[in-house]
PDB file of N, CA and C in Angstrom:
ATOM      1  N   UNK A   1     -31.094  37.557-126.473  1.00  0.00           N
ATOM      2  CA  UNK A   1     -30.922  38.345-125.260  1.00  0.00           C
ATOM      3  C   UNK A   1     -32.023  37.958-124.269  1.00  0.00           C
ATOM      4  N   UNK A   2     -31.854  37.521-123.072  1.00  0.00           N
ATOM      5  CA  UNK A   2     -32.822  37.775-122.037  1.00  0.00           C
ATOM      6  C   UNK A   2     -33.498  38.706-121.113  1.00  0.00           C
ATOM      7  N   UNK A   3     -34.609  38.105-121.006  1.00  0.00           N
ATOM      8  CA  UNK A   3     -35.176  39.361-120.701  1.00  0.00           C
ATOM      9  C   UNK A   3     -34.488  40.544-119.632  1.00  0.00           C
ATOM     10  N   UNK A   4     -34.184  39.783-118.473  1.00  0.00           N
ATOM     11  CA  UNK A   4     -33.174  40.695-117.434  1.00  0.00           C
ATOM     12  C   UNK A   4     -32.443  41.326-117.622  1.00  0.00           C
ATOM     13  N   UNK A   5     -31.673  41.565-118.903  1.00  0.00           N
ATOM     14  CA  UNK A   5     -30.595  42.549-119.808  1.00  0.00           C
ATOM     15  C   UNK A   5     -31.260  43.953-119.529  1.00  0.00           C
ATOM     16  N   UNK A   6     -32.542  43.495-119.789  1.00  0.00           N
ATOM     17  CA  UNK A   6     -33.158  44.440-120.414  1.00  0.00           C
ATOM     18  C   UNK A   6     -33.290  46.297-119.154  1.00  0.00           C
ATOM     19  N   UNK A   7     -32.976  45.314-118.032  1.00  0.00           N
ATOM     20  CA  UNK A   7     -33.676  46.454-116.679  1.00  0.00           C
ATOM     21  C   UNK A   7     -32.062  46.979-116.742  1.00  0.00           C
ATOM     22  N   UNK A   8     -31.537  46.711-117.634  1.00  0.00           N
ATOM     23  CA  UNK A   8     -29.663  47.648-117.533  1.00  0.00           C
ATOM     24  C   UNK A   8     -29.835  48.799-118.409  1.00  0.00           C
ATOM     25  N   UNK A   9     -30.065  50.019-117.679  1.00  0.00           N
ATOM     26  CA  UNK A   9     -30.317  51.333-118.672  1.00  0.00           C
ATOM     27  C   UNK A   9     -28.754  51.930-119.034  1.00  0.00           C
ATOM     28  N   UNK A  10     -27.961  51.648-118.452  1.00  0.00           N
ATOM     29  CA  UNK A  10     -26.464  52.071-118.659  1.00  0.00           C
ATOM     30  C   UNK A  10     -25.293  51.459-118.316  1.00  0.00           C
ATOM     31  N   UNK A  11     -24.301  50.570-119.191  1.00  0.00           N
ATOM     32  CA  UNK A  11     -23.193  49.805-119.175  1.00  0.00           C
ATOM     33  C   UNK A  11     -22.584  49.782-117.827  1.00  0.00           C
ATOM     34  N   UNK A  12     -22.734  51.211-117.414  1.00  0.00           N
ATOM     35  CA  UNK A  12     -21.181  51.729-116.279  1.00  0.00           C
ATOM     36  C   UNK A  12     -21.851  50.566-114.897  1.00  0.00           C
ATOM     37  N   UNK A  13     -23.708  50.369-114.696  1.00  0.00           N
ATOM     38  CA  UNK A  13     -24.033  49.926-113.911  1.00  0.00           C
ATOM     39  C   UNK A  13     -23.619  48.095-113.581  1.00  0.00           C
ATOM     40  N   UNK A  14     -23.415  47.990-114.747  1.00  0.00           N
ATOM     41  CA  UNK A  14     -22.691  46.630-114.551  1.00  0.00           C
ATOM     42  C   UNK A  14     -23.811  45.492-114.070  1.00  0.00           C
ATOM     43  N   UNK A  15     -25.039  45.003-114.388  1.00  0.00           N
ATOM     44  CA  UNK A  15     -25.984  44.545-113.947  1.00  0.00           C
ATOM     45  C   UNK A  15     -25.362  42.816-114.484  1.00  0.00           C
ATOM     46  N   UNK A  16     -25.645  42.456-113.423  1.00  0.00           N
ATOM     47  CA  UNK A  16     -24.849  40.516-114.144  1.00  0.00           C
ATOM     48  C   UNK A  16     -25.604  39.682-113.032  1.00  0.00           C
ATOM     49  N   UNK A  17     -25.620  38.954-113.998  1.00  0.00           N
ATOM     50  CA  UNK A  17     -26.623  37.659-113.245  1.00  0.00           C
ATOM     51  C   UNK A  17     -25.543  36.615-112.674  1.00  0.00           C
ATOM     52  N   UNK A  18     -25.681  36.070-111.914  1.00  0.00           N
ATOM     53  CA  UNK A  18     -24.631  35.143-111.148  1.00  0.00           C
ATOM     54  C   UNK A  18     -25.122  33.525-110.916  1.00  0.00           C
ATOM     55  N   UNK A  19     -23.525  33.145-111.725  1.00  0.00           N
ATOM     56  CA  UNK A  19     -23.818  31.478-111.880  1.00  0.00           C
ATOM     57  C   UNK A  19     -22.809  30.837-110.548  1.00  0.00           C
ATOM     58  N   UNK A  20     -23.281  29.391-109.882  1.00  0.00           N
ATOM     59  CA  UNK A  20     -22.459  29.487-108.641  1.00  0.00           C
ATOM     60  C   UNK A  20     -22.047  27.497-109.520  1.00  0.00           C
ATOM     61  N   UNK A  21     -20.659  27.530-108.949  1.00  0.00           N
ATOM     62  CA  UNK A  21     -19.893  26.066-109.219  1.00  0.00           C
ATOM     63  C   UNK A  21     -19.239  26.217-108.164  1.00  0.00           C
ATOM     64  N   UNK A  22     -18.506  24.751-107.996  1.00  0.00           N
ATOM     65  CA  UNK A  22     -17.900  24.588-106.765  1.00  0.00           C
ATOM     66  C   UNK A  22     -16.885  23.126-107.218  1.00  0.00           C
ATOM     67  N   UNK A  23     -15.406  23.116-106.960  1.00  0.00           N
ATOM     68  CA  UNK A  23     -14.955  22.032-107.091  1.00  0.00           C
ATOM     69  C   UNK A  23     -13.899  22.064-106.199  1.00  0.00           C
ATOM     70  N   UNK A  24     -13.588  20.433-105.994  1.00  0.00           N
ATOM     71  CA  UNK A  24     -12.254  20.330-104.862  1.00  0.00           C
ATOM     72  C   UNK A  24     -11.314  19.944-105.474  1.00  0.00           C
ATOM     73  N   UNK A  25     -10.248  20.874-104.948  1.00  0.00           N
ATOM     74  CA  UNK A  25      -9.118  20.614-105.684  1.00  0.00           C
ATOM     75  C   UNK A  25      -8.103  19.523-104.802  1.00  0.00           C
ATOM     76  N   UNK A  26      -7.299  18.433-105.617  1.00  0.00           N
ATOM     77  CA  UNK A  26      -6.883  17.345-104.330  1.00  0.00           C
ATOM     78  C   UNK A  26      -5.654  17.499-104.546  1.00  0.00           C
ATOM     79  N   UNK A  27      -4.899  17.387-103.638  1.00  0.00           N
ATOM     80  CA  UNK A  27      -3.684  18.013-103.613  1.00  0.00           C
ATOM     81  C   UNK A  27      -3.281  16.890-102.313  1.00  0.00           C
ATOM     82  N   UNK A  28      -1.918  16.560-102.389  1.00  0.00           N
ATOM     83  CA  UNK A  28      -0.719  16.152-101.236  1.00  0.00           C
ATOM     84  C   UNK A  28      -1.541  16.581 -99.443  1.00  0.00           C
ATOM     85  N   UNK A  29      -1.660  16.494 -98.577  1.00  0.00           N
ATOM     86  CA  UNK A  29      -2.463  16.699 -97.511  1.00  0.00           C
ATOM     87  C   UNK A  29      -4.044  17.120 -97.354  1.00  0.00           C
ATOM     88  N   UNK A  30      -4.711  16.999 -98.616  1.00  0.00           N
ATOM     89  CA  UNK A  30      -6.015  17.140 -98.277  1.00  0.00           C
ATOM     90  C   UNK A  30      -6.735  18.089 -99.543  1.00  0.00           C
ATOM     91  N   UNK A  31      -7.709  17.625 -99.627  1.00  0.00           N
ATOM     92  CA  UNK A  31      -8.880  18.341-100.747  1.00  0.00           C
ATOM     93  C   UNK A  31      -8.912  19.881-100.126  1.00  0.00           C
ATOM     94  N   UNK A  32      -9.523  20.882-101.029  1.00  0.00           N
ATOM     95  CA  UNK A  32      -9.737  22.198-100.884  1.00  0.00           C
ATOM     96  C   UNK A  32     -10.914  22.518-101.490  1.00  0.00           C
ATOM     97  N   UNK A  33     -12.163  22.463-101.208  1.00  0.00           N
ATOM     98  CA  UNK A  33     -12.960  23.096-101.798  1.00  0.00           C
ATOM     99  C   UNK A  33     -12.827  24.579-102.320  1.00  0.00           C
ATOM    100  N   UNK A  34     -12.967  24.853-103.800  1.00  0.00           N
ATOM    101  CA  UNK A  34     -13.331  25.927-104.228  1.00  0.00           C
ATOM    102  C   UNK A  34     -14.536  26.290-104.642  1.00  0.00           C
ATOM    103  N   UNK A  35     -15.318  27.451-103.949  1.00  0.00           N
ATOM    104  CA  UNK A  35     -16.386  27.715-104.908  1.00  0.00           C
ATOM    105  C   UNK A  35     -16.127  28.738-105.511  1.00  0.00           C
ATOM    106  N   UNK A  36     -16.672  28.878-106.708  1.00  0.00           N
ATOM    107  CA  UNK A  36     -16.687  29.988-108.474  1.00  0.00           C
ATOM    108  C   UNK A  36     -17.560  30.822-108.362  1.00  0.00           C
ATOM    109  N   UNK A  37     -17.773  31.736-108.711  1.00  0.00           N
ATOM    110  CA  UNK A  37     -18.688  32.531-108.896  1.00  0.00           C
ATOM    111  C   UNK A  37     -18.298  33.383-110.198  1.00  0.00           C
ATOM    112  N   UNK A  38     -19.276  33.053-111.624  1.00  0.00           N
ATOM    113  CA  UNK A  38     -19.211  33.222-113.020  1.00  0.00           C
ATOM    114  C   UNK A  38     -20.608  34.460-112.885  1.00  0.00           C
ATOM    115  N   UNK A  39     -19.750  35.996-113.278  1.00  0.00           N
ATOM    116  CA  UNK A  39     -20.820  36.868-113.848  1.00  0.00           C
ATOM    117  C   UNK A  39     -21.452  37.117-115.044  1.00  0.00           C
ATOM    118  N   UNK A  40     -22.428  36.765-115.324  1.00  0.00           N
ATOM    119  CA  UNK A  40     -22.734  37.513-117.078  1.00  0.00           C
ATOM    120  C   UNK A  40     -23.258  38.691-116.732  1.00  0.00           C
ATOM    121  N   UNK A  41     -22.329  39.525-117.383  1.00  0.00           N
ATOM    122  CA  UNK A  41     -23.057  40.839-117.576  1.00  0.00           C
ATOM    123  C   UNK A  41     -23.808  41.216-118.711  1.00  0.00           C
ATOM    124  N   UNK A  42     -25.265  41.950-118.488  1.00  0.00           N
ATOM    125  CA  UNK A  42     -25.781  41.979-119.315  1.00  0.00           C
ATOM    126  C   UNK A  42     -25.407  43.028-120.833  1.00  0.00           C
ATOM    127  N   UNK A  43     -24.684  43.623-120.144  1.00  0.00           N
ATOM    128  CA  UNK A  43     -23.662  44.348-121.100  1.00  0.00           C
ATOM    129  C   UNK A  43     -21.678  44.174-120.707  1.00  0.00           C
ATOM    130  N   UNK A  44     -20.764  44.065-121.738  1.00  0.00           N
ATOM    131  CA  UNK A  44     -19.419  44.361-121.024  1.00  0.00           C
ATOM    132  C   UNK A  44     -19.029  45.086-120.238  1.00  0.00           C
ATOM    133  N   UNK A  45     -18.328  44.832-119.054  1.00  0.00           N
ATOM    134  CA  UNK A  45     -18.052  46.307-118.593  1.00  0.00           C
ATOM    135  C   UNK A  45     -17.167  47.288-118.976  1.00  0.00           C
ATOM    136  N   UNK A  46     -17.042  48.229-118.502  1.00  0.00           N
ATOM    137  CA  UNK A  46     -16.439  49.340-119.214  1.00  0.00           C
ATOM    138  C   UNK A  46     -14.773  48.726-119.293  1.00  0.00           C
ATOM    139  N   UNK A  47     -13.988  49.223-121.210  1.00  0.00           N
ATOM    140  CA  UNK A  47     -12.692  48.371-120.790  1.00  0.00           C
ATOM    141  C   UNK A  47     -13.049  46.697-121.419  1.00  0.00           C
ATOM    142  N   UNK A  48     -13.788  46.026-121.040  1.00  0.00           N
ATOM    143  CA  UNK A  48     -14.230  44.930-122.009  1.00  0.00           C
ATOM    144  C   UNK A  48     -14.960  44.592-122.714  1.00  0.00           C
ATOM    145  N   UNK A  49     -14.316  43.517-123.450  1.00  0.00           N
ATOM    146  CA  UNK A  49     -15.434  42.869-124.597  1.00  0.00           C
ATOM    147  C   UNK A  49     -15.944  41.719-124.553  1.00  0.00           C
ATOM    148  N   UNK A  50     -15.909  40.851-123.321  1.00  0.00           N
ATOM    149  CA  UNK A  50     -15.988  39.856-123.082  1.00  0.00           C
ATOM    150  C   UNK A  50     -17.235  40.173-121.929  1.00  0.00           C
ATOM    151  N   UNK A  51     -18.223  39.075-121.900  1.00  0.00           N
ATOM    152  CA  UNK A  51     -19.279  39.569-120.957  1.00  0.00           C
ATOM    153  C   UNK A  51     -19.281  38.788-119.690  1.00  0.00           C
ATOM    154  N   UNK A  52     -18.223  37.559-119.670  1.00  0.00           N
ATOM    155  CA  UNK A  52     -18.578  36.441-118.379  1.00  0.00           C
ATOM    156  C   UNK A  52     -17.359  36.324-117.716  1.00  0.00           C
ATOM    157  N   UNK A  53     -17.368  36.865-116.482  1.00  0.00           N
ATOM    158  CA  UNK A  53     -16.148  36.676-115.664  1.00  0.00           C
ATOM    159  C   UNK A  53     -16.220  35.955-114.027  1.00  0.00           C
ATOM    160  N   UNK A  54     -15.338  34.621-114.351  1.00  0.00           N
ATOM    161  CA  UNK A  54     -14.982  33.466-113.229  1.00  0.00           C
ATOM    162  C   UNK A  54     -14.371  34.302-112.329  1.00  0.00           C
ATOM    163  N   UNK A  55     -14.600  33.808-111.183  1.00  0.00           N
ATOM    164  CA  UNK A  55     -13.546  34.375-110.099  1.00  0.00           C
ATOM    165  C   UNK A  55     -13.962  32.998-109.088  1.00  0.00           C
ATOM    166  N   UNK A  56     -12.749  32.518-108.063  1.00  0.00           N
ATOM    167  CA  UNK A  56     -12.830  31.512-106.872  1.00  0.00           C
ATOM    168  C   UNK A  56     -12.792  32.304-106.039  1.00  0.00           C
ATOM    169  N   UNK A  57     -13.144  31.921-104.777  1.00  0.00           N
ATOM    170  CA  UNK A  57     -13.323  32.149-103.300  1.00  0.00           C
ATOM    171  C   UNK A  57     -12.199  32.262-102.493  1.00  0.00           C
ATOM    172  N   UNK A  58     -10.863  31.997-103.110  1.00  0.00           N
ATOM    173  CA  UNK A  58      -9.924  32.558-102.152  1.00  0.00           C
ATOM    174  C   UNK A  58      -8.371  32.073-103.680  1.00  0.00           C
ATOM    175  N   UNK A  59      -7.409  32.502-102.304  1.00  0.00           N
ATOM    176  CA  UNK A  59      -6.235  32.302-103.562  1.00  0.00           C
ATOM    177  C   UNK A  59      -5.723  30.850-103.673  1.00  0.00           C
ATOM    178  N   UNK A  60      -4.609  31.556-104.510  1.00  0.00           N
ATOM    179  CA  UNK A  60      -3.799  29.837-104.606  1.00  0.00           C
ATOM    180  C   UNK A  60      -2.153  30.395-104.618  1.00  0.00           C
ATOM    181  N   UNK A  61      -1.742  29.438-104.799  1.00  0.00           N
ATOM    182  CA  UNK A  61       0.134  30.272-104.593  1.00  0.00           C
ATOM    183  C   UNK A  61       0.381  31.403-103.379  1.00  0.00           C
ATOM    184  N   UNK A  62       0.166  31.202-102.256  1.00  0.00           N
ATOM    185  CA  UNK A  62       0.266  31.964-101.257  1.00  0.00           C
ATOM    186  C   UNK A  62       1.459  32.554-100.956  1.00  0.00           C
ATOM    187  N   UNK A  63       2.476  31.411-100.738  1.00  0.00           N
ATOM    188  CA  UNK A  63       3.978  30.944-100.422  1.00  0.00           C
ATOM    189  C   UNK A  63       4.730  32.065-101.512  1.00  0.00           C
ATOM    190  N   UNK A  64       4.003  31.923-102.884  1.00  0.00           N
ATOM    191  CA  UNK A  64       5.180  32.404-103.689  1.00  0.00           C
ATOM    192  C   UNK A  64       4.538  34.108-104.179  1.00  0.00           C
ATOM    193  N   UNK A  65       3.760  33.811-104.869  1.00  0.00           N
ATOM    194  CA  UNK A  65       2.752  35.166-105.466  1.00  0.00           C
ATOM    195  C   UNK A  65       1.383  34.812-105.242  1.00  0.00           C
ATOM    196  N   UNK A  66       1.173  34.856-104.205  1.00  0.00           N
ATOM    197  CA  UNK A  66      -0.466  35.035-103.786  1.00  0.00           C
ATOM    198  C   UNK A  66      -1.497  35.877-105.047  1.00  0.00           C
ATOM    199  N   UNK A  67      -2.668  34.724-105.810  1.00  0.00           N
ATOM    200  CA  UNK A  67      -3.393  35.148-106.759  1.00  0.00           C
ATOM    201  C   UNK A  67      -4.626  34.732-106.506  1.00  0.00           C
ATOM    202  N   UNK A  68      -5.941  35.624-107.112  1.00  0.00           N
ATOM    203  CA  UNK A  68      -6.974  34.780-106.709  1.00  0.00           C
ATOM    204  C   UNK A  68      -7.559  34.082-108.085  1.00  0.00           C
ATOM    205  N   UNK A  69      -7.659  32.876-108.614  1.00  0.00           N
ATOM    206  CA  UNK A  69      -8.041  32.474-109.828  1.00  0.00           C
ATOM    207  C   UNK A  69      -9.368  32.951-110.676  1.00  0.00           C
ATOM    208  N   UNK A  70      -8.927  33.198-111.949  1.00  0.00           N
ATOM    209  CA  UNK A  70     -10.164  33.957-112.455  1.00  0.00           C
ATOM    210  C   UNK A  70     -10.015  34.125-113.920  1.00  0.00           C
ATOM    211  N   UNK A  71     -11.083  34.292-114.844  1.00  0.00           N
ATOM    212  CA  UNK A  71     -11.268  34.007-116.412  1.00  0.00           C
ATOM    213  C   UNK A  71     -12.150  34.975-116.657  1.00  0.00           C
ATOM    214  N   UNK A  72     -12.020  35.488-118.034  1.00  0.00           N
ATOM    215  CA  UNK A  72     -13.226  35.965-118.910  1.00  0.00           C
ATOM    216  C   UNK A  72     -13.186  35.105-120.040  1.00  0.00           C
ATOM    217  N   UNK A  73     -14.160  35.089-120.646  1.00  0.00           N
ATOM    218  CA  UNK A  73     -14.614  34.331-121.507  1.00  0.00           C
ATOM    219  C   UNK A  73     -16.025  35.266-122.276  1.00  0.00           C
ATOM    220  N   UNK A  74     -16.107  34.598-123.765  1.00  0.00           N
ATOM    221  CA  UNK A  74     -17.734  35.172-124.335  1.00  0.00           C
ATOM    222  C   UNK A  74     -18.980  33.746-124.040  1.00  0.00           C
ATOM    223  N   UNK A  75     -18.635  32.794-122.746  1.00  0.00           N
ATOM    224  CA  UNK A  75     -19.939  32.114-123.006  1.00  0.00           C
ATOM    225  C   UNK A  75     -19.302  31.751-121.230  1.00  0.00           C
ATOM    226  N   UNK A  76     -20.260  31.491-120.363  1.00  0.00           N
ATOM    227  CA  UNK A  76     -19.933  30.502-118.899  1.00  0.00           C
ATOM    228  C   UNK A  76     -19.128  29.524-119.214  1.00  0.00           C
ATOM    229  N   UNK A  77     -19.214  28.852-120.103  1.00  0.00           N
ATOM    230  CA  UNK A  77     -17.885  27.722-119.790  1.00  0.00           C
ATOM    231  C   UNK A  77     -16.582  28.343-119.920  1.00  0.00           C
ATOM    232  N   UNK A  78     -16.465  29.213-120.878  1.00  0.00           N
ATOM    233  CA  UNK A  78     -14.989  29.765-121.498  1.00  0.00           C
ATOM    234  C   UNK A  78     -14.719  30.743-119.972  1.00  0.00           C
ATOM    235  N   UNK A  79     -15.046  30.829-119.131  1.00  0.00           N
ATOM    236  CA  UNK A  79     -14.218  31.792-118.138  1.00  0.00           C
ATOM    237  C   UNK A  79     -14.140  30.813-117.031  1.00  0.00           C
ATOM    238  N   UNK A  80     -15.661  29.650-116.776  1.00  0.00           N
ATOM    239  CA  UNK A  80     -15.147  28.787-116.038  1.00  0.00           C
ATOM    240  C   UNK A  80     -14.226  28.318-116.444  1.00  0.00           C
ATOM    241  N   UNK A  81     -13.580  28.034-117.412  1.00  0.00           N
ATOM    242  CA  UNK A  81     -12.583  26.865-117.472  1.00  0.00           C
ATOM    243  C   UNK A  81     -11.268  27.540-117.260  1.00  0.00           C
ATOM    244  N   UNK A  82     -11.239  29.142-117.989  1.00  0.00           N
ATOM    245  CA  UNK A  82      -9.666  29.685-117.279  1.00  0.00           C
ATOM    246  C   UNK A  82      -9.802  29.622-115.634  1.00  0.00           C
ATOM    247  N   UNK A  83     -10.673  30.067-115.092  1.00  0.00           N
ATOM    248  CA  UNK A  83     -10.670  29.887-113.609  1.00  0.00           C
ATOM    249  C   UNK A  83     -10.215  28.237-112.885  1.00  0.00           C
ATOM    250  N   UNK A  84     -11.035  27.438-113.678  1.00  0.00           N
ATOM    251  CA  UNK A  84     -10.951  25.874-113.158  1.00  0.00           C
ATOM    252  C   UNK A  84      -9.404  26.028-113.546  1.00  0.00           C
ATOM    253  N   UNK A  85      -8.706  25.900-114.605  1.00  0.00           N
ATOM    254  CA  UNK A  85      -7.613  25.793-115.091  1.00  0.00           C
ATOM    255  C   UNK A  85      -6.624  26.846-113.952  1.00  0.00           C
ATOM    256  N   UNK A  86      -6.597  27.410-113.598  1.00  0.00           N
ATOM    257  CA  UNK A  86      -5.532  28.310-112.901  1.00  0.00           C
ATOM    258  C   UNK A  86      -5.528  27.127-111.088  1.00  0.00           C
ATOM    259  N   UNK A  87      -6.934  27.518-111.088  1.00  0.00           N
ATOM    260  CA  UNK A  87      -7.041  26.393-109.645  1.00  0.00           C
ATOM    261  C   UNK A  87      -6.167  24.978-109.682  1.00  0.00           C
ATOM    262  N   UNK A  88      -5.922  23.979-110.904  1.00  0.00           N
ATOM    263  CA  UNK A  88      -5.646  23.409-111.166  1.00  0.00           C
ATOM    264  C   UNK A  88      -4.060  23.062-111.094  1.00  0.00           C
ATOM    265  N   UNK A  89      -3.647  24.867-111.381  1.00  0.00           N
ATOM    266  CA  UNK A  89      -1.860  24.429-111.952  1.00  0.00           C
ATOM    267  C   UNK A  89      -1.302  24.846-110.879  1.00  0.00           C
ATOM    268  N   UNK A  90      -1.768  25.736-109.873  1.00  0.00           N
ATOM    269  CA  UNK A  90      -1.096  26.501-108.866  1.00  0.00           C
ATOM    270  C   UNK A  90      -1.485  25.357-107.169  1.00  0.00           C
ATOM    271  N   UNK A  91      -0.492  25.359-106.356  1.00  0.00           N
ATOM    272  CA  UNK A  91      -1.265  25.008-105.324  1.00  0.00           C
ATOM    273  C   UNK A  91      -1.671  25.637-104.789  1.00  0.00           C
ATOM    274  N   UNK A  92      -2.490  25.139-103.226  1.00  0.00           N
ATOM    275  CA  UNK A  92      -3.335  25.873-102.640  1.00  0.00           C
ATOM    276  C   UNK A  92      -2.236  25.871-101.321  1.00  0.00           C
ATOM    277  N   UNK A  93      -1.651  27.090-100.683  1.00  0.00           N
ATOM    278  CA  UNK A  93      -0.508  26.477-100.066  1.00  0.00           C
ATOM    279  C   UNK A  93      -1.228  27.851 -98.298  1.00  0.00           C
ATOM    280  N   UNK A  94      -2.029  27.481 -98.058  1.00  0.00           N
ATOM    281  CA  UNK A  94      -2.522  28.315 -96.960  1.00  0.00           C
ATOM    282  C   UNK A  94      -2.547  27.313 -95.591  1.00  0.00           C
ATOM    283  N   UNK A  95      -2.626  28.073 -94.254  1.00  0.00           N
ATOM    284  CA  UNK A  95      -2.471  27.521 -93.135  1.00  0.00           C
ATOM    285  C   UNK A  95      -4.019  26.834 -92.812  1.00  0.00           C
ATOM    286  N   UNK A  96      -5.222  27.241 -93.674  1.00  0.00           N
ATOM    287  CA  UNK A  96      -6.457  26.537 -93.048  1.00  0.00           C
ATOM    288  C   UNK A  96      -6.770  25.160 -93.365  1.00  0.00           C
ATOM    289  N   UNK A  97      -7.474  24.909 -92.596  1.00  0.00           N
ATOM    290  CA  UNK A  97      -7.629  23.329 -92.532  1.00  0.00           C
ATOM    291  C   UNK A  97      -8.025  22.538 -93.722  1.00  0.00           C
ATOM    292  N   UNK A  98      -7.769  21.056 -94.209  1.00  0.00           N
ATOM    293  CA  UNK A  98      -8.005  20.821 -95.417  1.00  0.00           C
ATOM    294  C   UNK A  98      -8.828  19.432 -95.049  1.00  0.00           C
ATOM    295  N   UNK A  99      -9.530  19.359 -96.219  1.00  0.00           N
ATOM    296  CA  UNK A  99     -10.348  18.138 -95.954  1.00  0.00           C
ATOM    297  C   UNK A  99      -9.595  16.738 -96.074  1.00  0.00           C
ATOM    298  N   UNK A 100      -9.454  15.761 -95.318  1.00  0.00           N
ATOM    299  CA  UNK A 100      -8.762  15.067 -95.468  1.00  0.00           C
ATOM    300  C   UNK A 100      -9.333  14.022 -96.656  1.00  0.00           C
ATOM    301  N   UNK A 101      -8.655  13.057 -97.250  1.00  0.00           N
ATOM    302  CA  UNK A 101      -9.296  12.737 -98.335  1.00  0.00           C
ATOM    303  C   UNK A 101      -9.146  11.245 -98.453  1.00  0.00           C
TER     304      UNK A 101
END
């Protein structure tokens, strides 16, 4: 356990340290940067058992069911990778500008 766990006197507060990634996804008219943002909480939050949860910076599948990509996992890679993985299968189908590539 690290030390920073430690200043969490009660679960409900949800105290999580924040890991930052960033990848472009390349797609048919242009790259999309996504950046991640992976929480460890120093305890689960209330409802889970899993302590690390991925989330990206905006959605994907707009057109059809607009979602925003995101994972739990028990270690940073295991929630990055459901997050990377969702970014991956869905497109990114929005009107803002894309990096050309």
């Amino acid at each position: 356990m690290n030390d920073w766990q430690f200043a969490q006197e009660n679960p409900a507060e949800q105290l999580a340290q924040l890991h930052f990634f960033s990848i472009m996804k390349r797609q048919p008219g242009g790259d999309i940067p996504f950046r991640i943002t992976v929480k460890e909480f120093a305890a689960p939050p209330p409802g889970q058992r899993l302590r690390f949860f991925a989330e990206a910076d905006k959605p994907v599948n707009q057109k059809t069911a607009s979602f925003v990509p995101c994972g739990w996992g028990n270690t940073v890679f295991n929630a990055l990778v459901d997050c990377v993985r969702l970014i991956r299968q869905f497109p990114y189908e929005s009107d803002e500008p894309t990096i050309a590539s």
